[in-house]
PDB file of N, CA and C in Angstrom:
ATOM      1  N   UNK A   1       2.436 -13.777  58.910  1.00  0.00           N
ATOM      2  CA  UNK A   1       1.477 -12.707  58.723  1.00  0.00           C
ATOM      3  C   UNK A   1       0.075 -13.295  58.867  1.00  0.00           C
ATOM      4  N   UNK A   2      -0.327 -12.838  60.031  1.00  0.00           N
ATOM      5  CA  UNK A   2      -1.962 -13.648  59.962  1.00  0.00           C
ATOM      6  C   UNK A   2      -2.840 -12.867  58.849  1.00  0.00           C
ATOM      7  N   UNK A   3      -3.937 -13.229  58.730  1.00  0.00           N
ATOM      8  CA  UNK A   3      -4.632 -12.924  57.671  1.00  0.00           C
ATOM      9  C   UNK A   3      -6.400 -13.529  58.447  1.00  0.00           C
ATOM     10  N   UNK A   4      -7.442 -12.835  58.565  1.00  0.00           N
ATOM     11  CA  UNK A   4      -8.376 -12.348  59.203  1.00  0.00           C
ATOM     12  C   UNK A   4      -9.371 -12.490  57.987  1.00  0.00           C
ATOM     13  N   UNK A   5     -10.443 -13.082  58.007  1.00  0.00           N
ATOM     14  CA  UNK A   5     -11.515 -13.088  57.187  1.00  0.00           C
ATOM     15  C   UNK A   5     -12.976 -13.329  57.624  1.00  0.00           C
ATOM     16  N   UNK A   6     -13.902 -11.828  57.816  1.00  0.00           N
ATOM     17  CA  UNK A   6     -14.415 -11.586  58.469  1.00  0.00           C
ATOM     18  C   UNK A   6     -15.775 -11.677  57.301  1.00  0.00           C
ATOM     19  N   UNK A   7     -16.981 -12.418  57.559  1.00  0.00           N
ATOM     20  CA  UNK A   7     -17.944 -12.539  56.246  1.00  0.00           C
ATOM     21  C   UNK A   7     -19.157 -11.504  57.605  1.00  0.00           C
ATOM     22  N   UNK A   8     -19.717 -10.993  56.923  1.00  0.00           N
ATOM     23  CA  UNK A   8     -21.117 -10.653  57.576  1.00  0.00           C
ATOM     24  C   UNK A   8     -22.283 -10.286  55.759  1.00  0.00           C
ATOM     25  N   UNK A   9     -23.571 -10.181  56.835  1.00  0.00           N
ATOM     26  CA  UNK A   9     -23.838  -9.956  55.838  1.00  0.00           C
ATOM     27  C   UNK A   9     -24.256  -8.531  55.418  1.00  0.00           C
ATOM     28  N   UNK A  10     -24.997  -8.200  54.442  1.00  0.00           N
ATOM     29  CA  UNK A  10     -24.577  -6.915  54.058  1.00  0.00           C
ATOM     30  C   UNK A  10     -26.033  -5.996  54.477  1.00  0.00           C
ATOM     31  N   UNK A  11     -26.003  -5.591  56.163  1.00  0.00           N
ATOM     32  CA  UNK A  11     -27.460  -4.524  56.230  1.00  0.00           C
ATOM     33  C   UNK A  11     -26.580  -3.380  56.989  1.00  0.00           C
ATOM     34  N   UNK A  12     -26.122  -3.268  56.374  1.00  0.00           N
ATOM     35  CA  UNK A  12     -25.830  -1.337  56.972  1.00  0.00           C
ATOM     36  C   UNK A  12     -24.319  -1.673  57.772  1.00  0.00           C
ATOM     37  N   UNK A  13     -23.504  -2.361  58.276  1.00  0.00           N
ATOM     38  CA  UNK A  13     -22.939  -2.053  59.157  1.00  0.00           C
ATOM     39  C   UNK A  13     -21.863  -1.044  58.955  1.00  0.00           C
ATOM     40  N   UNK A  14     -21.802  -0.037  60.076  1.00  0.00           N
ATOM     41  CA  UNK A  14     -21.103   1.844  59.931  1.00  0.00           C
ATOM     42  C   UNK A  14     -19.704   1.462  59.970  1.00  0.00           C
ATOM     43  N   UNK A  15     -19.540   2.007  59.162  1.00  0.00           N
ATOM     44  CA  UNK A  15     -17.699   2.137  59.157  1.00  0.00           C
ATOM     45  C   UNK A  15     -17.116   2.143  60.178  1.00  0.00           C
ATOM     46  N   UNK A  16     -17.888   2.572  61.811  1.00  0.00           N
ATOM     47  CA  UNK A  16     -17.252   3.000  63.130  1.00  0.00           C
ATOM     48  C   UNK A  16     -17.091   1.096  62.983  1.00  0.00           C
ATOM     49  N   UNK A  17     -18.317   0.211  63.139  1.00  0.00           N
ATOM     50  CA  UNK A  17     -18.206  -0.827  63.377  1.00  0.00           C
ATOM     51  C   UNK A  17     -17.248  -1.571  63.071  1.00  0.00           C
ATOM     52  N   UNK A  18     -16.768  -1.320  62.040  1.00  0.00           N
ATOM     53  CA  UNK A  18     -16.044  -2.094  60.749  1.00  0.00           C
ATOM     54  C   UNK A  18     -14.671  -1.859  61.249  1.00  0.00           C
ATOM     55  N   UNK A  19     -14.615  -0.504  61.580  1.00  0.00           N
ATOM     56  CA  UNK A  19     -12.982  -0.098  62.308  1.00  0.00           C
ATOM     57  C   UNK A  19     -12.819  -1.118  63.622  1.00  0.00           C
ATOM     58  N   UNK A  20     -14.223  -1.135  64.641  1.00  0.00           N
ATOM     59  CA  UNK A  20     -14.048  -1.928  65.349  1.00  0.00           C
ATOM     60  C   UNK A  20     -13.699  -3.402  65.439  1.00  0.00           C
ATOM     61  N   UNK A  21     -14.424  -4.138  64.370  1.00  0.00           N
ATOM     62  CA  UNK A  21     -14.192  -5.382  63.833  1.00  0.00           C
ATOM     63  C   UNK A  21     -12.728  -5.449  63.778  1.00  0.00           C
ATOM     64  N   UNK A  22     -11.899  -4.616  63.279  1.00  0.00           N
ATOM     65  CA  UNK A  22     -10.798  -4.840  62.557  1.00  0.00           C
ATOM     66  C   UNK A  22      -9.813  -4.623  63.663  1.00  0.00           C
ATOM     67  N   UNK A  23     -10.327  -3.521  64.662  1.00  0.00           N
ATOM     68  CA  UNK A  23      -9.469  -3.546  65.840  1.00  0.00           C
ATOM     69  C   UNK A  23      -8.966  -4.630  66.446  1.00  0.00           C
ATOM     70  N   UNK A  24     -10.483  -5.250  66.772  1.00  0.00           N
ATOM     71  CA  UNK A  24     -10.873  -5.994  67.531  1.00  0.00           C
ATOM     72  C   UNK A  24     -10.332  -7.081  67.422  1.00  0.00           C
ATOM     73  N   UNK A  25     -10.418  -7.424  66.172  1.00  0.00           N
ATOM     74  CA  UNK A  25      -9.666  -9.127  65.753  1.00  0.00           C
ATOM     75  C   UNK A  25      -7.926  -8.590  65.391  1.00  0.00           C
ATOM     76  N   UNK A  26      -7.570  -7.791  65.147  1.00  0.00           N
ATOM     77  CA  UNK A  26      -5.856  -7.401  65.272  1.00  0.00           C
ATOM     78  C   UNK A  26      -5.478  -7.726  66.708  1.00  0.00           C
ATOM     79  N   UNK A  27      -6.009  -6.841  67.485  1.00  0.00           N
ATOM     80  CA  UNK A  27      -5.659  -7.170  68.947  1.00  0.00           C
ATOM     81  C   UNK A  27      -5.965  -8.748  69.689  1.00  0.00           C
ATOM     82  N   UNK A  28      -7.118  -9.154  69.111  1.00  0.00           N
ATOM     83  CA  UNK A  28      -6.923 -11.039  70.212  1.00  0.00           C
ATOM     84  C   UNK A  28      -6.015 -11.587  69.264  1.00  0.00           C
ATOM     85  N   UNK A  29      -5.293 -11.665  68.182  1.00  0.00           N
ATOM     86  CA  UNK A  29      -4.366 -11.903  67.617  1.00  0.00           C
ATOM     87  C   UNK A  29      -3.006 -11.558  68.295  1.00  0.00           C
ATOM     88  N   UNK A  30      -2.971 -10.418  68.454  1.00  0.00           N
ATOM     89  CA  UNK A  30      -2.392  -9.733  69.251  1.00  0.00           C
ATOM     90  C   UNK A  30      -1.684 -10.647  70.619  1.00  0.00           C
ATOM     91  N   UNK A  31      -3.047 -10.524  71.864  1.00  0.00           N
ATOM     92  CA  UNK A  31      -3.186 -10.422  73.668  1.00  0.00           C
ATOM     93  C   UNK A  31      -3.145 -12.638  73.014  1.00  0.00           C
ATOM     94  N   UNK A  32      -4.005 -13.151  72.164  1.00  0.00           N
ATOM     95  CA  UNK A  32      -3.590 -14.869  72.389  1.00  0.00           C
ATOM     96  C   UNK A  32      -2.347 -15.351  71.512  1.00  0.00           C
ATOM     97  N   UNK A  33      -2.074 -14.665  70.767  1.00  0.00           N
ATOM     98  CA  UNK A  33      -0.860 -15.693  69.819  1.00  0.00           C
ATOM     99  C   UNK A  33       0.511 -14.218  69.717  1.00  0.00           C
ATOM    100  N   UNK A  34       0.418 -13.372  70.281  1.00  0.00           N
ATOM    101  CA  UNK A  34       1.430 -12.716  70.050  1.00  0.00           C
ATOM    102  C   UNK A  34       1.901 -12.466  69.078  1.00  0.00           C
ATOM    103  N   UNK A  35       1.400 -11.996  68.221  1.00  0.00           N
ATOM    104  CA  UNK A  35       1.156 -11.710  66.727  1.00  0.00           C
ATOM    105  C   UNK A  35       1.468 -10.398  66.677  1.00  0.00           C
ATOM    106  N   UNK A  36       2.106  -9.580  65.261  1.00  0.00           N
ATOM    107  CA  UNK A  36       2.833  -8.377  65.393  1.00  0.00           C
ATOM    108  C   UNK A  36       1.811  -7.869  64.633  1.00  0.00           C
ATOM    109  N   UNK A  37       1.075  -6.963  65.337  1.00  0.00           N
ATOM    110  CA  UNK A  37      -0.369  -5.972  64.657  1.00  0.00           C
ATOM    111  C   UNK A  37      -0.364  -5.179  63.448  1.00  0.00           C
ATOM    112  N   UNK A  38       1.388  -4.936  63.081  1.00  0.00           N
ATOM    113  CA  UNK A  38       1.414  -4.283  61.908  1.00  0.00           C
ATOM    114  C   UNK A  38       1.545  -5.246  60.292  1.00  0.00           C
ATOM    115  N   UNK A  39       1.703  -6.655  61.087  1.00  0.00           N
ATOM    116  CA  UNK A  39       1.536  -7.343  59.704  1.00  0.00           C
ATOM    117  C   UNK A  39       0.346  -8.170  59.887  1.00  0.00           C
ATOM    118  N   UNK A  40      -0.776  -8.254  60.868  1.00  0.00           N
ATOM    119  CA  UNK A  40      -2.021  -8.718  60.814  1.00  0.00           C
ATOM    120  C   UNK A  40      -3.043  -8.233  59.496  1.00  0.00           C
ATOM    121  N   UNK A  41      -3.062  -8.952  59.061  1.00  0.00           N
ATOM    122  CA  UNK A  41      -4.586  -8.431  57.973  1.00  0.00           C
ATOM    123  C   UNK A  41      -5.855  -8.596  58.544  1.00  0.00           C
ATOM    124  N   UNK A  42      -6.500  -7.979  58.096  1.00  0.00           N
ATOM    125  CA  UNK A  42      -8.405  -7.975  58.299  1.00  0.00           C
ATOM    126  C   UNK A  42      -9.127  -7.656  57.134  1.00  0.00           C
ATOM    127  N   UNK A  43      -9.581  -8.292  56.815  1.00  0.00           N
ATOM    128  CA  UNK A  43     -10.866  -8.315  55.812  1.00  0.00           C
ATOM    129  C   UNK A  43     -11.909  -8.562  55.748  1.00  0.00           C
ATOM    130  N   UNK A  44     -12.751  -7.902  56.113  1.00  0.00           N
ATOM    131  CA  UNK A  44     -14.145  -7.480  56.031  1.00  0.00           C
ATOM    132  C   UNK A  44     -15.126  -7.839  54.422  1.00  0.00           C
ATOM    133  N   UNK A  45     -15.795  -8.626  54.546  1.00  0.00           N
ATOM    134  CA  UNK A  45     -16.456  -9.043  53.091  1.00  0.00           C
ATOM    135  C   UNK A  45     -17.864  -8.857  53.659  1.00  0.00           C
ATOM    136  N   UNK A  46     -18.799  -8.491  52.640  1.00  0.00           N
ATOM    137  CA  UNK A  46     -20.242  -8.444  53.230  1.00  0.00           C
ATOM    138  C   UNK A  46     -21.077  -8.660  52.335  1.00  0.00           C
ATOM    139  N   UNK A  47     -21.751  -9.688  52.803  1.00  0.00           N
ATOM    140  CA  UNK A  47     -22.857 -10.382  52.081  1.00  0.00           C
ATOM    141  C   UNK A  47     -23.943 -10.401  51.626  1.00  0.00           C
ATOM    142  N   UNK A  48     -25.118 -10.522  50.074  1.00  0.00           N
ATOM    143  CA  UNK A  48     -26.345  -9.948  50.512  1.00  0.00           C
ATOM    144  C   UNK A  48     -26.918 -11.182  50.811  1.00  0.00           C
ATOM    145  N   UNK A  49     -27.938 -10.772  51.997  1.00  0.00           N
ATOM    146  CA  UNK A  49     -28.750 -11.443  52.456  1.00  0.00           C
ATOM    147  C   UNK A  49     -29.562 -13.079  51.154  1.00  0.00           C
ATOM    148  N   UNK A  50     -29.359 -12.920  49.972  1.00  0.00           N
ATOM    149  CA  UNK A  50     -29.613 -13.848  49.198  1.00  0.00           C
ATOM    150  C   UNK A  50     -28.735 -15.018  48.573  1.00  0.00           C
ATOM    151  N   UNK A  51     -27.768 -14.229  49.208  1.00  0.00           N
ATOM    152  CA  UNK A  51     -26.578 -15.290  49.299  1.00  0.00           C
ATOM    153  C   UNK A  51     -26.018 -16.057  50.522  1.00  0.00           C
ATOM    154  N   UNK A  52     -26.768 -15.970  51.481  1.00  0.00           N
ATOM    155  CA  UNK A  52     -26.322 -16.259  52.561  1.00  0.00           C
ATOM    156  C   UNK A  52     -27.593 -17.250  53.164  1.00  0.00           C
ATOM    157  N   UNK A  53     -27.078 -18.834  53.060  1.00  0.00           N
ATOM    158  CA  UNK A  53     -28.008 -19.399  53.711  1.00  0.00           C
ATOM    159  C   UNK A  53     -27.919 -20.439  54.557  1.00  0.00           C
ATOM    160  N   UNK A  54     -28.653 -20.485  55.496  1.00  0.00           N
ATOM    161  CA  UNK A  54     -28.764 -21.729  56.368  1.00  0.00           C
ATOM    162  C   UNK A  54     -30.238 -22.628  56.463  1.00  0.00           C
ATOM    163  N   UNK A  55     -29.736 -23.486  56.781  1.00  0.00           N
ATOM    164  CA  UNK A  55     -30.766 -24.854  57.139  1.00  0.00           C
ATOM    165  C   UNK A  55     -31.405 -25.069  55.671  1.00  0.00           C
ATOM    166  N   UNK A  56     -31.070 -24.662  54.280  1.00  0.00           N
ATOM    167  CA  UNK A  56     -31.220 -24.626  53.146  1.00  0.00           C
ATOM    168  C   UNK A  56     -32.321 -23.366  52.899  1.00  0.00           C
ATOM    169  N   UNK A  57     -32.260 -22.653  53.342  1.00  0.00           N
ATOM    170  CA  UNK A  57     -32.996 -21.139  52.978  1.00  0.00           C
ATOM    171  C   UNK A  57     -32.307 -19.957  52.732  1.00  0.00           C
ATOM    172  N   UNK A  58     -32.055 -19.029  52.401  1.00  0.00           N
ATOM    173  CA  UNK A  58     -31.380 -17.869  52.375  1.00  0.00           C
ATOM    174  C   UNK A  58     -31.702 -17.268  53.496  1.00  0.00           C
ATOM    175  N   UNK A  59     -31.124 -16.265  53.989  1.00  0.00           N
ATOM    176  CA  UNK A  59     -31.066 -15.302  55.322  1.00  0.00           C
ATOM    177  C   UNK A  59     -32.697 -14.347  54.439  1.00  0.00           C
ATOM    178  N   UNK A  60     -32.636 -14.158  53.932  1.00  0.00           N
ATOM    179  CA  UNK A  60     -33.465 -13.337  52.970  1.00  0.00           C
ATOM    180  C   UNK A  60     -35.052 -14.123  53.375  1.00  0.00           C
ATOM    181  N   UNK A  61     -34.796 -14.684  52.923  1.00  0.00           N
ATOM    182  CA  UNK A  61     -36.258 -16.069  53.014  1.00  0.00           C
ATOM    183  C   UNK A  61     -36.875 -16.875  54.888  1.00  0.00           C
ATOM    184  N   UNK A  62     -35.714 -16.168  56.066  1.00  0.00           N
ATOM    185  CA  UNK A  62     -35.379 -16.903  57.216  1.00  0.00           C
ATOM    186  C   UNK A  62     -36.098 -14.950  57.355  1.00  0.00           C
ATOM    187  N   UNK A  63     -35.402 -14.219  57.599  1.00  0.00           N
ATOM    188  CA  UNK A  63     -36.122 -13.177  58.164  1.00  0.00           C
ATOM    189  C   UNK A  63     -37.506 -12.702  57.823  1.00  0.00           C
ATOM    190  N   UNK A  64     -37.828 -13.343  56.606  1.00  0.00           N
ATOM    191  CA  UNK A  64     -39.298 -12.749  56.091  1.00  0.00           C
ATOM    192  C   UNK A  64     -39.935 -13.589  56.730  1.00  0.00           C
ATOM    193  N   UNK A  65     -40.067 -15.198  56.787  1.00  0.00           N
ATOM    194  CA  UNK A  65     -40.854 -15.632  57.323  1.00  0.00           C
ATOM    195  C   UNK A  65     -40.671 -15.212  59.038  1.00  0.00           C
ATOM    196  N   UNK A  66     -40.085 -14.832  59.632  1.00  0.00           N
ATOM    197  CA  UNK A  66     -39.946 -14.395  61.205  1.00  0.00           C
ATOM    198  C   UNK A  66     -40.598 -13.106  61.215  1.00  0.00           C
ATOM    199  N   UNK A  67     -40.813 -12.518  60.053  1.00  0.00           N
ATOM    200  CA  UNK A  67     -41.402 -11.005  60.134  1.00  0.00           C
ATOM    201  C   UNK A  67     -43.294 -11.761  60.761  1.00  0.00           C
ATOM    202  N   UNK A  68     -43.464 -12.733  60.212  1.00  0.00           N
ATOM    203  CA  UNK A  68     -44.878 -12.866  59.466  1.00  0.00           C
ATOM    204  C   UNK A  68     -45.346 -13.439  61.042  1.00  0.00           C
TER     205      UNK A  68
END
């Protein structure tokens, strides 16, 4: 049973998306490893931006200074 763990972070993304995400990664599971789509998992987790950081900054602290 594969199992799918999908992090983003958390600015709006629409449920259409989210269906897509989940399509999306069932099926290359699917078309590369031949994987049976009805026991694929997907999980979608979403992050706030203050928890999420790179190069030692938060995503939070990385877009404000790019605003400026």
């Amino acid at each position: 049973m594969p199992f799918v763990n999908i992090k983003i972070t958390r600015e709006g993304a629409t449920a259409e998306q989210k269906t897509q995400l989940i399509e999306g990664a069932t099926q290359l599971l699917v078309d590369v490893l031949g994987k049976n789509p009805a026991t694929t998992v997907v999980i979608i987790e979403e992050v706030e931006t203050d928890n999420w950081g790179v190069g030692g900054k938060s995503v939070t602290e990385l877009r404000a200074a790019a605003k400026k």
